[in-house]
Protein backbone atom coordinates (compact mmCIF):
# COMPACT_ATOMS: atom_id res chain seq x y z
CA UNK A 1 17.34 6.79 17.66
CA UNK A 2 15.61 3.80 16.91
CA UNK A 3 12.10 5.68 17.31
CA UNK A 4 13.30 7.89 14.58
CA UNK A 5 14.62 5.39 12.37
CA UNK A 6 11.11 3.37 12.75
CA UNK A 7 9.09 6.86 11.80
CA UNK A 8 11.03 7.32 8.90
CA UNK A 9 10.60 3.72 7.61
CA UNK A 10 7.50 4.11 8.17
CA UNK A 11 6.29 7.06 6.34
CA UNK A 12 8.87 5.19 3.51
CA UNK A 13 6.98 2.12 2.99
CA UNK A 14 3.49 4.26 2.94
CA UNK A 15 4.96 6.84 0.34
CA UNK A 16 6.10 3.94 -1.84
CA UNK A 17 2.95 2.27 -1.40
CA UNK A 18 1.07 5.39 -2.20
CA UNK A 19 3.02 6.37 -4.75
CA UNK A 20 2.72 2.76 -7.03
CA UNK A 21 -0.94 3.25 -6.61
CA UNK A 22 -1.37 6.76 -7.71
CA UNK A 23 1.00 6.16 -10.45
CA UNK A 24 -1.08 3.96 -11.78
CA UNK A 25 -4.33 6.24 -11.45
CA UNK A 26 -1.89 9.05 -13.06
CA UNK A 27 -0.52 7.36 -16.17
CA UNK A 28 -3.57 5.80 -17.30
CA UNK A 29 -5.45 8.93 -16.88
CA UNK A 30 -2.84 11.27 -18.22
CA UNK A 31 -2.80 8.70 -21.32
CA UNK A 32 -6.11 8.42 -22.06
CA UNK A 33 -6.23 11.87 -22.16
CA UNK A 34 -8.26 13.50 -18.75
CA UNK A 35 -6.99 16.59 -17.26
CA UNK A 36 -5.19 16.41 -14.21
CA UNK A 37 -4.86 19.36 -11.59
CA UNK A 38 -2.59 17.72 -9.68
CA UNK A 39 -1.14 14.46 -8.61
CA UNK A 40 0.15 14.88 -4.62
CA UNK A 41 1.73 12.52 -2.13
CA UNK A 42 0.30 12.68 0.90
CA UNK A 43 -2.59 14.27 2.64
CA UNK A 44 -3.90 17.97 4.35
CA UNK A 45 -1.39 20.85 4.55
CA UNK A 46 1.03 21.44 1.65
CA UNK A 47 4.34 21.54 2.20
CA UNK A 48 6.27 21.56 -1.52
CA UNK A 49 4.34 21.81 -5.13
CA UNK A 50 6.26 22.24 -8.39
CA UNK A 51 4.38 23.11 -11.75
CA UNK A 52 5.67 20.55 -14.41
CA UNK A 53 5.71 21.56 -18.05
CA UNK A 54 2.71 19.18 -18.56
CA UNK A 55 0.36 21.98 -16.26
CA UNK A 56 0.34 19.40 -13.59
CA UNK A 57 1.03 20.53 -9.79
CA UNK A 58 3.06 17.57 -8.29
CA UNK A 59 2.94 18.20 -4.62
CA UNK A 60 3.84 16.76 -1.26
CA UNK A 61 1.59 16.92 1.86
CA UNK A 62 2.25 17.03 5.40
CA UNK A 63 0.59 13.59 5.97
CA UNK A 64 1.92 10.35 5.08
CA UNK A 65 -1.02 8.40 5.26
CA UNK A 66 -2.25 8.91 1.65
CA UNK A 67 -2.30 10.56 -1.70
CA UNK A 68 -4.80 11.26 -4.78
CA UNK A 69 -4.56 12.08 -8.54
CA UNK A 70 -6.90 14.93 -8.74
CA UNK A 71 -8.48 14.85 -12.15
CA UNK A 72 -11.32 16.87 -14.18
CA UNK A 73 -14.62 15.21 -13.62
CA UNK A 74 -14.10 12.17 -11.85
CA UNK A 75 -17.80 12.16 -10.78
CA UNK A 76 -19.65 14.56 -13.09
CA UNK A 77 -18.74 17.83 -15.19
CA UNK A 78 -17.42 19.93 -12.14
CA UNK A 79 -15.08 22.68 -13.51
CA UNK A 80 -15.05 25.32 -16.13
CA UNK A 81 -16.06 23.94 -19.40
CA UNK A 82 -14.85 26.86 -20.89
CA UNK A 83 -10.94 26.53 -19.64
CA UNK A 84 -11.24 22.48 -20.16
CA UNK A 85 -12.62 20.89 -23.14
CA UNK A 86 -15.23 18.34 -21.92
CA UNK A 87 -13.82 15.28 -23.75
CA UNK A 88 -11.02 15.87 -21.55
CA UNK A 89 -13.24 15.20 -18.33
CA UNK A 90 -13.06 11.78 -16.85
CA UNK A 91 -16.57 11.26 -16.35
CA UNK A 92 -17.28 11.67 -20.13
CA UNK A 93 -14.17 9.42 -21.43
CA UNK A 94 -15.22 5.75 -22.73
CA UNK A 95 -16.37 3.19 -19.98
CA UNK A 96 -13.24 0.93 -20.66
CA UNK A 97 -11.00 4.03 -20.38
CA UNK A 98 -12.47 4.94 -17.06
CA UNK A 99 -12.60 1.41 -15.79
CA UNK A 100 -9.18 0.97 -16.47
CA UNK A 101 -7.96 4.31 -14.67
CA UNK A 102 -10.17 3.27 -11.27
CA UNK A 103 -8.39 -0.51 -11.70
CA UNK A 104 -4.81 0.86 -12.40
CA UNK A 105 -4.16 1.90 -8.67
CA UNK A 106 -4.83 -1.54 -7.47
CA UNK A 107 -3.08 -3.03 -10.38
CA UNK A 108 0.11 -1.49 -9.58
CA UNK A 109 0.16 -2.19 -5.90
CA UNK A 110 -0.53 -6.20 -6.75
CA UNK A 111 2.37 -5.89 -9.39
CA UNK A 112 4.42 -4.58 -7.36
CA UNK A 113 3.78 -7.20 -4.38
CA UNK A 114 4.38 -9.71 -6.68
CA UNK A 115 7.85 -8.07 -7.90
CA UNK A 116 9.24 -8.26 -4.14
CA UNK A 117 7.56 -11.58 -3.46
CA UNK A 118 9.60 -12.54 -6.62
CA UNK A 119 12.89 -10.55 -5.66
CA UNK A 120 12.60 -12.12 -1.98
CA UNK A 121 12.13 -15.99 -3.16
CA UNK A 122 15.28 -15.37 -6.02
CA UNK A 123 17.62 -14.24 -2.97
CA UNK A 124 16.25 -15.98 -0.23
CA UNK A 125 15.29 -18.88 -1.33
CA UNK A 126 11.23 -19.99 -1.89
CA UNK A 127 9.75 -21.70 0.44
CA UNK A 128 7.29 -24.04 -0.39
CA UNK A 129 3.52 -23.42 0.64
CA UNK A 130 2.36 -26.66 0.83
CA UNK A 131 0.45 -27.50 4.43
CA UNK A 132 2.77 -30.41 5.30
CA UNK A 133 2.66 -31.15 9.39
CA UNK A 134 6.47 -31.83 9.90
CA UNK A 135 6.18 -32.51 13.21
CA UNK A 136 3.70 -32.64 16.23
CA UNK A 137 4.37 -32.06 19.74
CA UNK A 138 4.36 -34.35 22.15
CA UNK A 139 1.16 -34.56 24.31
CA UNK A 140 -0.26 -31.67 22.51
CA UNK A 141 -4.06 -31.70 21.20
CA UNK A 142 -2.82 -32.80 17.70
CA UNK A 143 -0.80 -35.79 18.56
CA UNK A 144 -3.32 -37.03 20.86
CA UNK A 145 -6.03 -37.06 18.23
CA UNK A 146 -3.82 -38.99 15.85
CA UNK A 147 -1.96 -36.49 13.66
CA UNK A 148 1.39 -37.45 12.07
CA UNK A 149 4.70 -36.06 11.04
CA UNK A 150 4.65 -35.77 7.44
CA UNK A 151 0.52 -35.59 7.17
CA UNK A 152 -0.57 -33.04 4.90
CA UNK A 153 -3.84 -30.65 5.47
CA UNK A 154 -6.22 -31.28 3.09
CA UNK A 155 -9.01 -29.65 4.86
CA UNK A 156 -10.19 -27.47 8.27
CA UNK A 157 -13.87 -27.44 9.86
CA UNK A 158 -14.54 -28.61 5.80
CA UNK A 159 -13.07 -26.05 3.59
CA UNK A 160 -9.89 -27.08 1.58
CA UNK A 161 -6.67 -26.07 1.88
CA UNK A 162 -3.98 -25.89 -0.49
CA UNK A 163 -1.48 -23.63 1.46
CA UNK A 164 -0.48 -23.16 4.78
CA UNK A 165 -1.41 -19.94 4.85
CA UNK A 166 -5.07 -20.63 4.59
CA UNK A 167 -4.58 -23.79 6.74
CA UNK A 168 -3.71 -21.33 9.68
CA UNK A 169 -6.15 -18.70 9.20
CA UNK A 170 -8.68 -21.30 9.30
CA UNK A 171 -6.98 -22.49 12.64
CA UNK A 172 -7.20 -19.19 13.78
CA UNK A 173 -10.98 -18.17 13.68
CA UNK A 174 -13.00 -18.81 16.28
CA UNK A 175 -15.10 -22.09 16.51
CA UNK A 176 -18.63 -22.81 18.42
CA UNK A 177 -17.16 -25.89 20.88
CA UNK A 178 -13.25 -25.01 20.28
CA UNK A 179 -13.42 -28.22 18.54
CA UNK A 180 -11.24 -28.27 14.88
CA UNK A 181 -12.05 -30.42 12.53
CA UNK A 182 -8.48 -31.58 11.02
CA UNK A 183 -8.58 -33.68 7.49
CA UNK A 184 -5.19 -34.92 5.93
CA UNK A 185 -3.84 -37.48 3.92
CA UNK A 186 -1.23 -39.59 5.38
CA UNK A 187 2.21 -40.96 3.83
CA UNK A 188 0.58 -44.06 2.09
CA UNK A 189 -1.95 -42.06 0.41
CA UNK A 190 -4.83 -42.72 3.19
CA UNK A 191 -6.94 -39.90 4.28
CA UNK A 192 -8.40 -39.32 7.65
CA UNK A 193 -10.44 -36.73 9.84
CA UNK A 194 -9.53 -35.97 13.56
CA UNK A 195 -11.36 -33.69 15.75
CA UNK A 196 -9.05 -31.48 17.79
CA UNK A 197 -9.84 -29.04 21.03
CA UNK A 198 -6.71 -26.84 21.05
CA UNK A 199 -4.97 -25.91 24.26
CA UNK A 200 -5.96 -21.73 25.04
CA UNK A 201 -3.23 -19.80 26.67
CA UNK A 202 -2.96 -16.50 27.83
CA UNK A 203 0.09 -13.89 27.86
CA UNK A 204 0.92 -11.39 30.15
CA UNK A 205 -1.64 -8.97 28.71
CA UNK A 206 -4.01 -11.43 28.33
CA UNK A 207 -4.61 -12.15 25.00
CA UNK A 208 -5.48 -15.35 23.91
CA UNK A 209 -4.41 -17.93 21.63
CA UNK A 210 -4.33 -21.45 20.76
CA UNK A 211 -1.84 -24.44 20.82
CA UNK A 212 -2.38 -27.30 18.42
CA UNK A 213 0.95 -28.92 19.15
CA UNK A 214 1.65 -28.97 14.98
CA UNK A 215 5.43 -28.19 13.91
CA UNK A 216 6.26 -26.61 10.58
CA UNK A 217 9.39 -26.28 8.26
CA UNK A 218 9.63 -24.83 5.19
CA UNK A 219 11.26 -26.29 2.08
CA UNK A 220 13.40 -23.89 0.82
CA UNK A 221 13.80 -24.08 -3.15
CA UNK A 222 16.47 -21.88 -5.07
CA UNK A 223 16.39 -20.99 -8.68
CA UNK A 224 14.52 -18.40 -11.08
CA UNK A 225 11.72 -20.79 -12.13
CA UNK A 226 10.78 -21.68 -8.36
CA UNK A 227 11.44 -18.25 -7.54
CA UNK A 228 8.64 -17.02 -10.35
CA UNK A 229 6.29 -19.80 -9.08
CA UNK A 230 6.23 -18.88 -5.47
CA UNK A 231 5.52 -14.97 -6.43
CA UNK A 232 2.28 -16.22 -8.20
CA UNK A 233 1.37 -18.78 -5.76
CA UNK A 234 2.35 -16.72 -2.50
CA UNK A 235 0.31 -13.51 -4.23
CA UNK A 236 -2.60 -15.62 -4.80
CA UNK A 237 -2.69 -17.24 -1.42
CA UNK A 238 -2.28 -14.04 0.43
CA UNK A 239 -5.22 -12.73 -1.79
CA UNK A 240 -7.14 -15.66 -0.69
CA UNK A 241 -6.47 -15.21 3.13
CA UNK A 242 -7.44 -11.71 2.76
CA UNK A 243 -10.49 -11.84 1.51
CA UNK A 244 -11.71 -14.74 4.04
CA UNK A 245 -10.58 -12.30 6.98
CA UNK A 246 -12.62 -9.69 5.32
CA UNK A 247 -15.59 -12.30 5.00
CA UNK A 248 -15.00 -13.84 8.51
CA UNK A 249 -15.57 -10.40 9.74
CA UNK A 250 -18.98 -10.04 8.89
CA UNK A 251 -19.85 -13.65 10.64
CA UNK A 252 -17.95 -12.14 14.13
CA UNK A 253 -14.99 -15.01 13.13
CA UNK A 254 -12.46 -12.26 13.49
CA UNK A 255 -13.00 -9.34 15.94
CA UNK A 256 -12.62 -5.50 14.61
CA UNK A 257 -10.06 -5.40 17.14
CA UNK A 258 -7.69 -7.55 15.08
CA UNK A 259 -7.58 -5.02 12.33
CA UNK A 260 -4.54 -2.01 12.57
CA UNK A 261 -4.50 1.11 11.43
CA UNK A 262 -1.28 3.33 10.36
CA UNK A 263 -0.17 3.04 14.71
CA UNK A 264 -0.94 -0.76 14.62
CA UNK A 265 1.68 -0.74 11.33
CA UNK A 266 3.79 1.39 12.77
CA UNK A 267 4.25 -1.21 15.31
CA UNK A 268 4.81 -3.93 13.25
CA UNK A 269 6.96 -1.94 11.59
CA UNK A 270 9.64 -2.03 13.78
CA UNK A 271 9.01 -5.17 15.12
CA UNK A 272 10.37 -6.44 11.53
CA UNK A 273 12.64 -3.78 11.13
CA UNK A 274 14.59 -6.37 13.84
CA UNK A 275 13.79 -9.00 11.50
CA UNK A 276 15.93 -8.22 8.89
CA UNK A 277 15.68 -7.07 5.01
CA UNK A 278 13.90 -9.82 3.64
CA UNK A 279 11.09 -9.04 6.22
CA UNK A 280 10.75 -5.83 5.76
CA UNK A 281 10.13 -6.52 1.91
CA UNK A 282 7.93 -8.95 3.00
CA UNK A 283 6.14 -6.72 4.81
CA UNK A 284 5.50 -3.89 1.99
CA UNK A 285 4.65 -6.80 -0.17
CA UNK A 286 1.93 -7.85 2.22
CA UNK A 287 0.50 -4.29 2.85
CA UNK A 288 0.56 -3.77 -1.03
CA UNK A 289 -1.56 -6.74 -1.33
CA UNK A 290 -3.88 -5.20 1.32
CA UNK A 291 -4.20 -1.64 -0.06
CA UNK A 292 -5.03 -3.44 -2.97
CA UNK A 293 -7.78 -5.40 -1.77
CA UNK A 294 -9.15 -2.38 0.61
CA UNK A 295 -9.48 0.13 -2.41
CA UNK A 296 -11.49 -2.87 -4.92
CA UNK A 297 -14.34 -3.29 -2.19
CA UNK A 298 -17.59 -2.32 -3.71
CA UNK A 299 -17.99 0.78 -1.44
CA UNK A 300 -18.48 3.90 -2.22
CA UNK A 301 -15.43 6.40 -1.68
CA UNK A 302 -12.88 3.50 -2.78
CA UNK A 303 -12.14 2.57 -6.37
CA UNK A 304 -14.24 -0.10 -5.81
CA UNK A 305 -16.71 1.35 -4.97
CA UNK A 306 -16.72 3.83 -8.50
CA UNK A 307 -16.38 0.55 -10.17
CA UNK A 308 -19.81 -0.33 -8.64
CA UNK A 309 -21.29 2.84 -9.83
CA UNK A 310 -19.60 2.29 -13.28
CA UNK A 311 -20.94 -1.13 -13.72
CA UNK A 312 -24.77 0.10 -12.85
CA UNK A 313 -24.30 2.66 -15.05
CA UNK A 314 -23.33 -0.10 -18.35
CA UNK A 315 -26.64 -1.85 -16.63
CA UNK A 316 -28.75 0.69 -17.08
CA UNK A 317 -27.36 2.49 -19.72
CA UNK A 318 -27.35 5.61 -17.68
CA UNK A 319 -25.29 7.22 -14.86
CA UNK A 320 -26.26 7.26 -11.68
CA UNK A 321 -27.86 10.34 -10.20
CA UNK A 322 -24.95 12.93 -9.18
CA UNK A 323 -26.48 13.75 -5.94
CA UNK A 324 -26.96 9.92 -5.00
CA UNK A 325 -23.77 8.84 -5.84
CA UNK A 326 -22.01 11.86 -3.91
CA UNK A 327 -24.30 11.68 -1.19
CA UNK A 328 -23.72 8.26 -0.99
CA UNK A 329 -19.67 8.84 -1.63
CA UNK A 330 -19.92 11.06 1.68
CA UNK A 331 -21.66 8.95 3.64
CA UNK A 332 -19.62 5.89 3.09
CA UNK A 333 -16.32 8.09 3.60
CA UNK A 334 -18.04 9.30 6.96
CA UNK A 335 -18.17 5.62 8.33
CA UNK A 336 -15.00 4.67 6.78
CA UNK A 337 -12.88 7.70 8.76
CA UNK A 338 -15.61 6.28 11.83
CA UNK A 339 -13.95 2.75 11.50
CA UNK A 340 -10.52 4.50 11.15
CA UNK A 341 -10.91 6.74 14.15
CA UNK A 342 -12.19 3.13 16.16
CA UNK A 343 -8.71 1.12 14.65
CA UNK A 344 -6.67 3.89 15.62
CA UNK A 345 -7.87 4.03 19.08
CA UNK A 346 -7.71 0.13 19.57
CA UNK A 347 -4.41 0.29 18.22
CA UNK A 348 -2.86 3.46 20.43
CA UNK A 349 -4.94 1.25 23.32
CA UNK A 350 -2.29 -1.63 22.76
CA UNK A 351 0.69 0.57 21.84
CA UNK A 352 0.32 2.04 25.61
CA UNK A 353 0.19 -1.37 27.23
């Protein structure tokens, strides 16, 4: 039963995530007048479609992993000019129009993050972000090297931190000597650098990780105004840690094998299915973030990546070439279902054992 329940959340939290993001490719499209053939939740086989009075075939698809507004010339003039009048193909609507349909998607899903972040700190309670050490741990690598209760990060290995968010992704990547370079400022104002070599441990399946021996609590604020604030601040932090992970992965910082796919969220899934409500809004307001940032990379096949194409074009003054940018679209797509295909497998791989 609890399988069941899991799968069901699942798919959920993808259709609602799918569905902001679409909608946002869908209304900005339909209002800036480009024909659409059909806006669809979901992916491959079709399983429902209804014609609405607009012309437009909203459908359903068999998989849950995805979704698309199919418009008129989102590339170049490829259908019937004679059934569709040309002005009403994407491709030859106003940059700013088109820019602002291939931005929409990712829009929506960081509104919509920021709504629950909002809705979780007004019931809930915010908790504050600030990287205050509340307590260390006895005989643990960061009370050896001098680290206090009630020190506050200011930096790690040199880059500053406001949050602790960023404070423990930073503690997180991997460093040349296992050596962390700690900087905070003390109670009277004084700041001070410590060099700590955390403690690795193993668990039963051998993963590792490190102990620093630094304790953590929360303030909890209540109220609409601190409620607002911590959407804002919370969204932007998250934004921030996602976009070193993604940067951290080109230096070999962070391993492929720490990024899921749609088993590895399955998992966690029901992991915070356990957890309660507020986690599990957590949790689509984190992944919103994160389809968000995954569709604005500059590559080719994402709306990033027909942002990139977009910009050259206002560059130039010309479009691209059609047969570079959709051999280069295919391509791209190719190594981004390869990179899919490798998550997946890494993450069935650690669903078995």
């Amino acid at each position: 039963m609890n399988t069941i329940i899991n799968i069901l959340l699942f798919i959920f939290i993808l259709g609602i995530l799918v569905f902001v993001h679409e909608l946002g490719h869908f209304l900005t499209a339909k209002k800036s007048g480009v024909f659409i053939h059909e806006f669809s939740i979901g992916m491959g086989p079709l399983i429902k479609t209804i014609k609405g009075k607009d012309g437009i075939n909203y459908s359903i698809r068999a998989l849950p992993i995805g979704g698309y507004v199919q418009m008129a010339g989102e590339i170049y003039e490829d259908d019937d000019t004679k059934k569709i009048p040309k002005d009403k193909f994407m491709c030859n609507r106003p940059w700013y129009q088109r820019l602002i349909i291939l931005v929409a998607g990712v829009f929506n899903n960081f509104l919509l993050a920021i709504i629950l972040l909002f809705v979780i700190a007004l019931i809930w309670g915010a908790p504050s972000l600030k990287p205050v050490i509340t307590g260390v741990t006895e005989g643990k690598p960061a009370e050896k090297a001098g680290i206090q209760a009630g020190d506050v990060i200011t930096k790690v290995n040199g880059s500053k931190v406001k949050t602790w968010d960023k404070a423990q992704l930073l503690l997180l990547l991997k460093d040349k000597d296992n050596t962390y370079e700690i900087s905070v400022k003390h109670k009277n104002g004084e700041e001070a650098t410590y060099n700590v070599k955390p403690e690795t441990v193993k668990d039963e399946k051998g993963n590792e990780s490190f102990v620093f021996g630094i304790e953590l609590k929360s303030e909890i604020k209540k109220g609409f105004v601190p409620a607002l604030k911590y959407s804002f601040l919370k969204f932007g932090s998250t934004v921030e840690q996602m976009w070193l992970t993604i940067a951290n992965l080109f230096t070999g910082k962070i391993s492929l094998n720490a990024l899921s796919g749609p088993v590895g969220i399955y998992t966690v899934v029901g992991e915070t299915r356990k957890a309660g409500v507020e986690n599990i809004i957590f949790l689509v307001a984190y992944l919103s973030i994160n389809l968000g940032i995954m569709n604005i990379l500059p590559i080719p096949a994402l709306d990033g990546g027909h942002v990139l194409f977009l910009i050259i074009e206002l560059i130039t003054r010309k479009k691209v070439n059609e047969k570079v940018e959709a051999i280069t679209t295919t391509i791209f797509f190719a190594l981004l279902l390869l990179l899919m295909l490798y998550i997946t497998i890494q993450d069935v791989i650690r669903f078995i054992l």
